[in-house]
Protein backbone atom coordinates (compact mmCIF):
# COMPACT_ATOMS: atom_id res chain seq x y z
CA UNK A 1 -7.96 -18.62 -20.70
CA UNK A 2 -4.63 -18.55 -22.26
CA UNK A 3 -1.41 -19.43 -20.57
CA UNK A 4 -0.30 -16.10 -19.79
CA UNK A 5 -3.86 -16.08 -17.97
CA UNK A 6 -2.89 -19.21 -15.86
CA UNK A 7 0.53 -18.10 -14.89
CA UNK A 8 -1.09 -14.07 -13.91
CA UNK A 9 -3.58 -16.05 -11.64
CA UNK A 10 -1.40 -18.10 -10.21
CA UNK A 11 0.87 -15.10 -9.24
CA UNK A 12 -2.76 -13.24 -8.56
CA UNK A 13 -4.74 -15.11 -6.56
CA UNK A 14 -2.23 -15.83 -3.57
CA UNK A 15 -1.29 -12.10 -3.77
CA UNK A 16 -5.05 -10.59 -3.80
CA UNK A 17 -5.57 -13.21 -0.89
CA UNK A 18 -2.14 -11.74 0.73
CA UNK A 19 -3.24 -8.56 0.34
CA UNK A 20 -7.16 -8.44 1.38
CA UNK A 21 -5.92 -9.13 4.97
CA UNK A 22 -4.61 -5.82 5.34
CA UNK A 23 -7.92 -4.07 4.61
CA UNK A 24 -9.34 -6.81 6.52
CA UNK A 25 -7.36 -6.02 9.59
CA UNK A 26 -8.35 -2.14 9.01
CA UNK A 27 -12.31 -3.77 8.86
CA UNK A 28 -11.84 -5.19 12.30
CA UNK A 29 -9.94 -2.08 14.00
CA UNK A 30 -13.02 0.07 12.33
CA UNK A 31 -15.62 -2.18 13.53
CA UNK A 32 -13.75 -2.86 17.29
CA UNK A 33 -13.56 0.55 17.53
CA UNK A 34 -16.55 1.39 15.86
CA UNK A 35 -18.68 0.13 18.59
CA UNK A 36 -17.35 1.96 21.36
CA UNK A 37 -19.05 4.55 22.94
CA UNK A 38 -17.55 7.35 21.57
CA UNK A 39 -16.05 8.12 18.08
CA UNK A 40 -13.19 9.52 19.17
CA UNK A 41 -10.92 5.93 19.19
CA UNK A 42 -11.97 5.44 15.62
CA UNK A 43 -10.74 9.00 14.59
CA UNK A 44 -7.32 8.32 16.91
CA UNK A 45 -6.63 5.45 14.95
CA UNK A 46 -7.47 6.92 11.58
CA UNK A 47 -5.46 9.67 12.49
CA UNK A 48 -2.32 7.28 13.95
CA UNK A 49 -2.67 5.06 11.17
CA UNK A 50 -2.86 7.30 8.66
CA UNK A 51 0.69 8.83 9.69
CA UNK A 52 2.17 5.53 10.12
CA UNK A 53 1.03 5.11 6.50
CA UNK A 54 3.02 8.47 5.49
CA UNK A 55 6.01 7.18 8.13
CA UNK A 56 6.72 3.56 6.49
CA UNK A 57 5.24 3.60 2.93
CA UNK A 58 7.92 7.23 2.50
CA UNK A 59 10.14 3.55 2.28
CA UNK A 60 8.06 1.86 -0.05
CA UNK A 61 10.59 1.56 -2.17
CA UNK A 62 11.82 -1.36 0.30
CA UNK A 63 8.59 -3.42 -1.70
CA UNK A 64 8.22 -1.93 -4.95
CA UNK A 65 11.75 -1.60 -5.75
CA UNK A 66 12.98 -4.82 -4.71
CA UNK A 67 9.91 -6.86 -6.81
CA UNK A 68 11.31 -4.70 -10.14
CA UNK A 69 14.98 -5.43 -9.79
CA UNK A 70 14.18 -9.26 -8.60
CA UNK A 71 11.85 -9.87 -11.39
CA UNK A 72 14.11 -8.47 -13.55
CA UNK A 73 16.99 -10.51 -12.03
CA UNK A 74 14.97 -13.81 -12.07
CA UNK A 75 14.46 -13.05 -15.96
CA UNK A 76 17.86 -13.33 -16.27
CA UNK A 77 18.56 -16.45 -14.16
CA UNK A 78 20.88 -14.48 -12.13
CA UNK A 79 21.13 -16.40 -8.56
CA UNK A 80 24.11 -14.01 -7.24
CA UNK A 81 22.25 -10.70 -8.17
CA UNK A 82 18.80 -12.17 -6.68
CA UNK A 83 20.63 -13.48 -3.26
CA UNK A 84 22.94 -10.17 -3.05
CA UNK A 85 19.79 -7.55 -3.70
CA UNK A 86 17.77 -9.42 -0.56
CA UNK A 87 20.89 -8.88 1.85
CA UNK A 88 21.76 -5.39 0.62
CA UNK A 89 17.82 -4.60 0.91
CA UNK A 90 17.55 -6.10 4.12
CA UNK A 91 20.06 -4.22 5.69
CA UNK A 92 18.82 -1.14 4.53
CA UNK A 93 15.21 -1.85 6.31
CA UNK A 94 16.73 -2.72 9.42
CA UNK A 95 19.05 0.56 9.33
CA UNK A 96 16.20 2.83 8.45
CA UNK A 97 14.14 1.35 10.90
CA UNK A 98 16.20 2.10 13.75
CA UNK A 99 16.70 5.41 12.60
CA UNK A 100 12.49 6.57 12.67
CA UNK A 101 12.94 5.00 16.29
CA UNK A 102 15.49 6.78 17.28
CA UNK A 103 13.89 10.17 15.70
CA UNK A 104 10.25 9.50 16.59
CA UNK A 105 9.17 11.85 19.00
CA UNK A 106 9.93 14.87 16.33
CA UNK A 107 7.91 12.92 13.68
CA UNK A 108 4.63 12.22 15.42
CA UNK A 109 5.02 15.49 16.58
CA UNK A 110 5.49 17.21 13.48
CA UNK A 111 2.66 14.69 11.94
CA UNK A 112 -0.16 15.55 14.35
CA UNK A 113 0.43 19.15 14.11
CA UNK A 114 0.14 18.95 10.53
CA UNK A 115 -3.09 16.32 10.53
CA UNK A 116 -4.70 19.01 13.24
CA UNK A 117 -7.29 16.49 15.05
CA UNK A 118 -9.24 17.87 17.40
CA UNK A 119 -7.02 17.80 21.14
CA UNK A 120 -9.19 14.69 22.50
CA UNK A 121 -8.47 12.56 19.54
CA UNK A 122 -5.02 14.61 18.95
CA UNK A 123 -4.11 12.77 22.76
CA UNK A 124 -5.45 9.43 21.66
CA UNK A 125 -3.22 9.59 18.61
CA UNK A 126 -0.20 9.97 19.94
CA UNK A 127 -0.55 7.65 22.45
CA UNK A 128 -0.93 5.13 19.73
CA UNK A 129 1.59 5.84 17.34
CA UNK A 130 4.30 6.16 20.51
CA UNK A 131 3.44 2.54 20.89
CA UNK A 132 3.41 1.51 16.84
CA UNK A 133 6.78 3.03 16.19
CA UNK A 134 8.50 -0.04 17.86
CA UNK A 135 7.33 -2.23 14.53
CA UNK A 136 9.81 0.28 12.05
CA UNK A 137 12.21 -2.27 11.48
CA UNK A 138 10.13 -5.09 11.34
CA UNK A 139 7.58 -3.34 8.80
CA UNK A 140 10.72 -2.59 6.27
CA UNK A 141 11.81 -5.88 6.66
CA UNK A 142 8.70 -7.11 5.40
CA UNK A 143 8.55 -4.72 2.60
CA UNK A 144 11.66 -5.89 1.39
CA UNK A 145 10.54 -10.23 2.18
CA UNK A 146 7.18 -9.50 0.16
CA UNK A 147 9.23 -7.27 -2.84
CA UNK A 148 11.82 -10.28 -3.07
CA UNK A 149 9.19 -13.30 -2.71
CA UNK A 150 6.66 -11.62 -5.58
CA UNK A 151 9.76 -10.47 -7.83
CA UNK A 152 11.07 -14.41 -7.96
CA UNK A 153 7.84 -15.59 -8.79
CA UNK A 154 6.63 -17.23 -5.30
CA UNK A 155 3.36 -15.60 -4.55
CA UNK A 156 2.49 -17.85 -1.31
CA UNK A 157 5.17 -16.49 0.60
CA UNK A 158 3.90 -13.16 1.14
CA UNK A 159 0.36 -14.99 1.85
CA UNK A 160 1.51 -17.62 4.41
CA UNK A 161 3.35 -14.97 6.38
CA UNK A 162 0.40 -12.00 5.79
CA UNK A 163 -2.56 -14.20 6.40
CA UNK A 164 -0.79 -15.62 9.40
CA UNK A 165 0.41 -12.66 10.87
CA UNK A 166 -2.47 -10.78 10.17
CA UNK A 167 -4.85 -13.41 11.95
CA UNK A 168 -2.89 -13.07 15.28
CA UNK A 169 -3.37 -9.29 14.65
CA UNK A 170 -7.37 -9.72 14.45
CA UNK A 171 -7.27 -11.92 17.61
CA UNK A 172 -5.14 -9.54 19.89
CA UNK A 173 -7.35 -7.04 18.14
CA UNK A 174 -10.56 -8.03 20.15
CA UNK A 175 -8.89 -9.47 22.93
CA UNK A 176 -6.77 -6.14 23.98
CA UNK A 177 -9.71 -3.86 23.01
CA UNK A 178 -12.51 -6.25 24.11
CA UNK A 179 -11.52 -7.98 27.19
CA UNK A 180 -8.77 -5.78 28.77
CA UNK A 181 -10.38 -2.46 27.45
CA UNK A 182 -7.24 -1.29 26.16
CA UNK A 183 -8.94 1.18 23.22
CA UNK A 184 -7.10 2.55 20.70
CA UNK A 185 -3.71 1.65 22.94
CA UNK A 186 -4.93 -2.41 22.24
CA UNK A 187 -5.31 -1.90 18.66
CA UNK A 188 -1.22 -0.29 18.60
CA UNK A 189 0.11 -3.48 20.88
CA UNK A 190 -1.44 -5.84 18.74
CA UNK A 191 -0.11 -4.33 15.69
CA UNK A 192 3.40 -4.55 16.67
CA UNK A 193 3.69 -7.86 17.92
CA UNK A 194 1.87 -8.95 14.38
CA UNK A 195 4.23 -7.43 12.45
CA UNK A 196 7.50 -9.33 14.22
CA UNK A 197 5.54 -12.36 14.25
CA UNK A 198 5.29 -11.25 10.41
CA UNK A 199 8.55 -10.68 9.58
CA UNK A 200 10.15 -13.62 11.29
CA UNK A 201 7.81 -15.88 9.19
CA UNK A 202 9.35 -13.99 6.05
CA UNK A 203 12.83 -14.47 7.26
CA UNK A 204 12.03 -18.55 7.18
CA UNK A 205 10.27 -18.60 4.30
CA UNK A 206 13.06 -16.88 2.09
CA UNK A 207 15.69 -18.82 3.75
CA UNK A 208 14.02 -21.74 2.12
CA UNK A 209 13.75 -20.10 -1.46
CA UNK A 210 17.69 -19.35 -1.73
CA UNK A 211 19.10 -20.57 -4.35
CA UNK A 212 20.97 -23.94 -4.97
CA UNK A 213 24.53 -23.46 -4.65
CA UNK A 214 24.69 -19.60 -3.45
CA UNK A 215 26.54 -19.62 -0.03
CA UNK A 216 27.05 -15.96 1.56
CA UNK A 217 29.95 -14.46 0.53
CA UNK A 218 31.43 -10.92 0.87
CA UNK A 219 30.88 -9.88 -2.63
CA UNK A 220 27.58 -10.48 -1.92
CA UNK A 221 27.34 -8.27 1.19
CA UNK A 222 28.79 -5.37 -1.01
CA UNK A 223 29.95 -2.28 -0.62
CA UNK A 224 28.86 1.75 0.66
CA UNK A 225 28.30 2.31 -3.10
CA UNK A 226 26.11 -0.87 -3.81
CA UNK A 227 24.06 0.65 -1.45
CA UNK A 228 23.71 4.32 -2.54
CA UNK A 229 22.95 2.22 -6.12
CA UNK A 230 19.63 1.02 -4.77
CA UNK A 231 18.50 4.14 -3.11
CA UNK A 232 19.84 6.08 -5.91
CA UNK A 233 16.96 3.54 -8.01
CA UNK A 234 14.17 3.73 -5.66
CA UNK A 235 14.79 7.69 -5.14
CA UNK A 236 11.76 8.35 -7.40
CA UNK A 237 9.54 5.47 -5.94
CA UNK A 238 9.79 7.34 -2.86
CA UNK A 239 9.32 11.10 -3.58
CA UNK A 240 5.98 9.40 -5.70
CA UNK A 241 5.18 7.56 -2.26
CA UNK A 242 5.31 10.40 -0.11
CA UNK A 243 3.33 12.65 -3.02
CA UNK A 244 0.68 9.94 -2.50
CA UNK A 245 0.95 9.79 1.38
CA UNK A 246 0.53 13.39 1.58
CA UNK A 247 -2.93 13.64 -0.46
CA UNK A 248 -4.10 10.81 1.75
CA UNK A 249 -3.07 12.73 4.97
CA UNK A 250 -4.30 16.29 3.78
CA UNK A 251 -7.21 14.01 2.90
CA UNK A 252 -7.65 13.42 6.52
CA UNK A 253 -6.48 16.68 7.89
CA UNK A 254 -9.41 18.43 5.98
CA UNK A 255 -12.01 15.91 7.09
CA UNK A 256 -10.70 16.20 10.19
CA UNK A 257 -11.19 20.08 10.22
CA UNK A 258 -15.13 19.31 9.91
CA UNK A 259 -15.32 17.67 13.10
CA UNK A 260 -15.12 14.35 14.92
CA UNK A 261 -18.34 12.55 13.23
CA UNK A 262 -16.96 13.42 9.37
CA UNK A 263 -13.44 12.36 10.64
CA UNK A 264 -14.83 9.15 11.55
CA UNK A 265 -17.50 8.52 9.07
CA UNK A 266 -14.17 9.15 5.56
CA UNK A 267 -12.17 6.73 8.31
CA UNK A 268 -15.22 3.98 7.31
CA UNK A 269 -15.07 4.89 3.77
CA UNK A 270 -11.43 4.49 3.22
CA UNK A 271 -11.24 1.34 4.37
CA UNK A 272 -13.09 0.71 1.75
CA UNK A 273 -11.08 2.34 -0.29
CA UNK A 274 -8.08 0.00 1.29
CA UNK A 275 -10.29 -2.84 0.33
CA UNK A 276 -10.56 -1.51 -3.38
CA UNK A 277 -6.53 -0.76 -3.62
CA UNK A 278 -5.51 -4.35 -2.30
CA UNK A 279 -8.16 -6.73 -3.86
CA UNK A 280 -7.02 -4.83 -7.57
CA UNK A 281 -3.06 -5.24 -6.47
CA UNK A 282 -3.59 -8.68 -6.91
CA UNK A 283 -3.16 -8.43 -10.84
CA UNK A 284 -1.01 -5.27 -10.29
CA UNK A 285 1.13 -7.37 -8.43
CA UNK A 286 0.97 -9.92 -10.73
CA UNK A 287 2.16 -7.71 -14.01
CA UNK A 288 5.39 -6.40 -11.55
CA UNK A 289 6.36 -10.18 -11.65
CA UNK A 290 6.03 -10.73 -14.99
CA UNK A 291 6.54 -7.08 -17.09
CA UNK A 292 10.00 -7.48 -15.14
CA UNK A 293 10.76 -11.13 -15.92
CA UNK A 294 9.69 -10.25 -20.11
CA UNK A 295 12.15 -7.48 -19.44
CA UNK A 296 14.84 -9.13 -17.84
CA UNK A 297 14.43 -11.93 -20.92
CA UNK A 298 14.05 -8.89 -23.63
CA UNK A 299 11.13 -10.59 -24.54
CA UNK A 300 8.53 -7.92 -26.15
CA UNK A 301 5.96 -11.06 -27.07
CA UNK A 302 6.01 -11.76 -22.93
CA UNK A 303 5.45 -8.34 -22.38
CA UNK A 304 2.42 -7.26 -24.32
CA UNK A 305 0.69 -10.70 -23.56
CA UNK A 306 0.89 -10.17 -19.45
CA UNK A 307 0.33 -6.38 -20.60
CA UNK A 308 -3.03 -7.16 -21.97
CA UNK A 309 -3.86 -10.16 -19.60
CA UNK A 310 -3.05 -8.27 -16.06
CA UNK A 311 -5.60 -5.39 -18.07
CA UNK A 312 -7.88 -7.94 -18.60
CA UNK A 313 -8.45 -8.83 -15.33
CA UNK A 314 -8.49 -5.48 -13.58
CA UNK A 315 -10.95 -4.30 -15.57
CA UNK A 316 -13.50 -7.34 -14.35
CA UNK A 317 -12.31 -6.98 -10.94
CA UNK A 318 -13.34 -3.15 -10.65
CA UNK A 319 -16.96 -3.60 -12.44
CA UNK A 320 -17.15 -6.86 -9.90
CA UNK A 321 -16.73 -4.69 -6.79
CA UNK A 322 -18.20 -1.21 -7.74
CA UNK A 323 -21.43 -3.45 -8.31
CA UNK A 324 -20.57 -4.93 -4.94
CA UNK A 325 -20.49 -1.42 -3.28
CA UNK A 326 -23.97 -0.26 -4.78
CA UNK A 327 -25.60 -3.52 -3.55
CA UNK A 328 -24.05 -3.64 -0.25
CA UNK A 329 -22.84 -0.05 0.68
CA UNK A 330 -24.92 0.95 3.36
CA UNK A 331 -25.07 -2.66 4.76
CA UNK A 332 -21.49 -2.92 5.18
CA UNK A 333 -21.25 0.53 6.59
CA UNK A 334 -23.64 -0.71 9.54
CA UNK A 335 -21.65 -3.49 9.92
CA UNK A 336 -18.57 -1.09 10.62
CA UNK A 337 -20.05 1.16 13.32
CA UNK A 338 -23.20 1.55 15.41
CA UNK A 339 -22.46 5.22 15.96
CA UNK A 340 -25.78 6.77 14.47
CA UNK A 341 -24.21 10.06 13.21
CA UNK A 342 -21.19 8.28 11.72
CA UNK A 343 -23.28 5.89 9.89
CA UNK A 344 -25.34 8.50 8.78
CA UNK A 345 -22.28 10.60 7.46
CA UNK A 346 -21.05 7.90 5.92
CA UNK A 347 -24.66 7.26 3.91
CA UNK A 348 -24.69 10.44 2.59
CA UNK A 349 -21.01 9.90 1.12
CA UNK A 350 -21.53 6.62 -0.46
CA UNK A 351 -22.09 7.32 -3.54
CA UNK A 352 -18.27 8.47 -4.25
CA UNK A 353 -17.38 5.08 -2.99
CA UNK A 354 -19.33 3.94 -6.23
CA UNK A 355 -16.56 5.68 -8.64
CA UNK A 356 -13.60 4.70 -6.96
CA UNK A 357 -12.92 1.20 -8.37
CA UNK A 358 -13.09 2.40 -11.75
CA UNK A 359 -11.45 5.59 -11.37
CA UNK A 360 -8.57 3.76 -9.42
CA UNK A 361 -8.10 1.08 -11.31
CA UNK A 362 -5.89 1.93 -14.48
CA UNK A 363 -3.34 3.67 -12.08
CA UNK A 364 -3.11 0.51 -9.67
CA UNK A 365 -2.34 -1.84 -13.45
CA UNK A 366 0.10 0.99 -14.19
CA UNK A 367 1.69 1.26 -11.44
CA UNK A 368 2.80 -2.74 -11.62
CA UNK A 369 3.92 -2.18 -15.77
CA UNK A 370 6.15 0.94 -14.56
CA UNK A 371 7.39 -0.65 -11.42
CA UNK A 372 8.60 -4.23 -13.46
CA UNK A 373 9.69 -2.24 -16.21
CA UNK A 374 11.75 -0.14 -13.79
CA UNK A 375 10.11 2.86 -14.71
CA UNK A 376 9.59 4.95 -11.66
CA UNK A 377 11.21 8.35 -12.75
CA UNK A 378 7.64 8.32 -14.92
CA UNK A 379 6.04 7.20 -11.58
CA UNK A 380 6.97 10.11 -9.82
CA UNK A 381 6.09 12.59 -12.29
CA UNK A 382 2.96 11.71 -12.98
CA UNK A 383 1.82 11.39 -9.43
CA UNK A 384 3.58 15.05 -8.97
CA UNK A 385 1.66 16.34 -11.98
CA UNK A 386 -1.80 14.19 -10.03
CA UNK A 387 -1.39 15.71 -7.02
CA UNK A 388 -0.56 19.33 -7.48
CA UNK A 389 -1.78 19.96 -10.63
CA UNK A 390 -5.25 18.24 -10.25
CA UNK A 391 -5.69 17.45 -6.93
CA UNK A 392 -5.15 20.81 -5.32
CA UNK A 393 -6.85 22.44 -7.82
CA UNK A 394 -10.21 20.77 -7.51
CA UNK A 395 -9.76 21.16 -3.89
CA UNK A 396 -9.62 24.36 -3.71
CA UNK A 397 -12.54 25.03 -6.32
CA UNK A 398 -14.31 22.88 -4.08
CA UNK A 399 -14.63 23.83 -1.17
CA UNK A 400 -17.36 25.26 -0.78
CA UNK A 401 -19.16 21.63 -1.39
CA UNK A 402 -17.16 20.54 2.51
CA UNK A 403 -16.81 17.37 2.17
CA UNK A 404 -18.30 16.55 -1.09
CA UNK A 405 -15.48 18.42 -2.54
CA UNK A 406 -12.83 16.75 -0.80
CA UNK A 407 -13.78 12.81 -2.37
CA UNK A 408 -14.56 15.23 -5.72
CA UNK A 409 -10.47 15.95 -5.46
CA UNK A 410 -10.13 12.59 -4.76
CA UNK A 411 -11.52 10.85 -8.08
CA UNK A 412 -9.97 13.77 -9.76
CA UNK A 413 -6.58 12.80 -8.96
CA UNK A 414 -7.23 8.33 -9.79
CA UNK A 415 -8.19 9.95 -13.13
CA UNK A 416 -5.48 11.96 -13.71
CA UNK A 417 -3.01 9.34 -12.98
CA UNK A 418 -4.62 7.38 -15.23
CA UNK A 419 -4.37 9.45 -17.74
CA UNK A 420 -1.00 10.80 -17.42
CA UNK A 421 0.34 7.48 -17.01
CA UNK A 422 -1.65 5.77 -19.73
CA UNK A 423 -0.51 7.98 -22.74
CA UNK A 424 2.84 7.16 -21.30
CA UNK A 425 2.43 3.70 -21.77
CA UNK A 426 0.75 4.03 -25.28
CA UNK A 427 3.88 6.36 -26.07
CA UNK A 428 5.95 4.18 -25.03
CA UNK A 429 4.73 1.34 -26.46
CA UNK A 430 4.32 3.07 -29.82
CA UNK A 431 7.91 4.16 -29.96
CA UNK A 432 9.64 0.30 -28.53
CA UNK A 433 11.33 2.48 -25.81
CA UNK A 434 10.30 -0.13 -22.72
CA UNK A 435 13.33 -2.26 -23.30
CA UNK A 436 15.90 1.11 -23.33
CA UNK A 437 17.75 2.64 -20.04
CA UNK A 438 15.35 0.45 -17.49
């Protein structure tokens, strides 16, 4: 291995561990809920969860923006700019935050119309997201903790406080849904209190990483404008965001549409799919880190050596767990549920679960280059281009394979991200244009 190697695992390894306990959360709702008698909890939290995904990760600029412009900072030894991006960022969360609560009885609303569940699971839903919207500020808080912590280099933050949080999360999991018998209303409670308990481990954590010397001053508070600079930044991380949000939801929606049991059985897949997207952040993660310190250095060398390394390593990763998934597929899905007709559905859908770590792969590596490179005007094209000009499409000449079709539009869209964005990169690369307006 050669030190660029080292220093991506070392950023890697915390942040893969940081990041498999989200899926691994999603494992234990599925399988809690799983075993219930009917499968209507599991498609209420499917449902509810996949619109809080839409709700908060619209701001997930609050993470991905903040780990380009730190890195980038940290490159250039610049304590003030690092210190007064966290404050400016933070205060943006906690603003935004309050604002969903305030507005979100029109949202779920609006979101469950649109998603369409059948009215049993419809009711469910909305009982749990009325309960999950109290975690807004706390979530974007986090974003912006996690973006900060990976973008100056100290991967173990966002672990300690993840793994931590995430743990108390499992436990009032089972005991809420378990014990008390609290359903799909057990799985909301727990969520919120683990995401507080989350951010308030963040909040310690980066008040130990400040740096030497930097006391809080107004200058670094800032002004309206400093503000409006770091939306106007992250505008096109978010329109990408919510292009990406909305496949996953019409994803839903449409499986929804084919009843309860298919509903339930993609809800048992995608976490799978969850499992795919975080264990491969890792190294994504990784490359954000250090693309954005070799940019904030103008070091080319730094760049194409964590370029290649961060590729590397994905690569390995994805042939690692597609094997995993042909070995183990229809064990794990057992493990999930004991609903007969879900696991059943979910059987006869495996096989697209095959494809999707190398399908998904080069866009998850991309997406770290672009994001420490600053380069999310290219992000959001792409993933517009992705979405309506492959996605849809394939839909819509598929449809008359049900459900088949749907994980068929699915694939199609991993690949055409990876496409789109990887002549990008070779264009850019080709041309020396990484280090210009970034």
């Amino acid at each position: 291995m050669t030190s660029t190697d080292h220093r991506l695992w070392a950023l890697a390894w915390p942040l893969m561990l940081t990041n498999l306990t989200v899926p691994l959360l999603g494992l234990v709702d599925t399988a809690v809920l799983g075993h219930l008698d009917s499968p209507e909890y599991l498609g209420a939290v499917a449902v509810g969860a996949n619109l809080f995904s839409i709700l908060y990760w619209t701001f997930g600029f609050m993470r991905m923006g903040t780990t380009g412009l730190a890195a980038q900072a940290w490159g250039k030894r610049d304590p003030f700019a690092q210190v007064a991006l966290l404050l400016r960022s933070i205060v943006l969360a906690v603003g935004i935050g309050l604002m969903l609560i305030v507005f979100h009885k029109p949202l779920i609303s609006l979101g469950l119309t649109l998603m369409n569940p059948s009215p049993a699971v419809a009711e469910l839903a909305a009982e749990y997201a009325a309960i999950r919207i109290w975690s807004a500020p706390a979530v974007l808080c986090q974003y912006t903790l996690v973006g900060w912590l990976i973008g100056t280099q100290f991967p173990r933050g966002p672990m300690v406080m993840l793994i931590i949080a995430n743990g108390i999360n499992i436990v009032l999991d089972v005991f809420f849904v378990t014990v008390l018998g609290w359903n799909s209303r057990g799985v909301a409670l727990a969520t919120v209190i683990a995401e507080y308990g989350a951010a308030l481990i963040g909040f310690a954590i980066v008040l130990r990483r400040m740096p030497e010397g930097q006391r809080l001053t107004r200058a670094l508070i800032g002004q309206v404008s400093d503000y409006l600079a770091i939306l106007q930044v992250n505008r096109y991380i978010m329109v990408r965001t919510i292009a990406l949000l909305l496949v996953l939801a019409f994803f839903t929606a449409q499986g929804a549409r084919q009843g309860d049991v298919i509903l339930a059985a993609n809800a048992v897949l995608i976490t799978f799919l969850l499992v795919i997207s975080n264990a491969l952040d890792g190294f994504a993660n990784a490359a954000e880190a250090l693309i954005g310190e070799a940019v904030g250095k103008g070091s080319r060398r730094r760049f194409r050596l964590a370029f290649r390394s961060a590729l590397r390593w994905s690569l390995w990763g994805s042939l690692i767990l597609t094997i995993a998934f042909v070995l183990g597929g229809r064990w794990l899905i057992s493990l999930l549920t004991g609903l007969e007709e879900v696991r059943t559905a979910a059987w006869q859908y495996l096989p697209w679960l095959w494809l999707l770590p190398l399908a998904a792969v080069w866009g998850f590596l991309l997406d770290g280059v672009f994001i420490g490179a600053t380069r999310t005007r290219e992000m959001q094209n792409t993933m517009l281009f992705s979405a309506l000009g492959v996605f849809l499409p394939v839909w819509w000449l598929s449809t008359g394979w049900g459900n088949h079709g749907l994980w068929l539009s699915l694939i199609a869209l991993m690949l055409a991200r990876a496409a789109s964005m990887g002549w990008l990169c070779w264009r850019y690369t080709r041309q020396d244009t990484w280090f210009s307006q970034s």
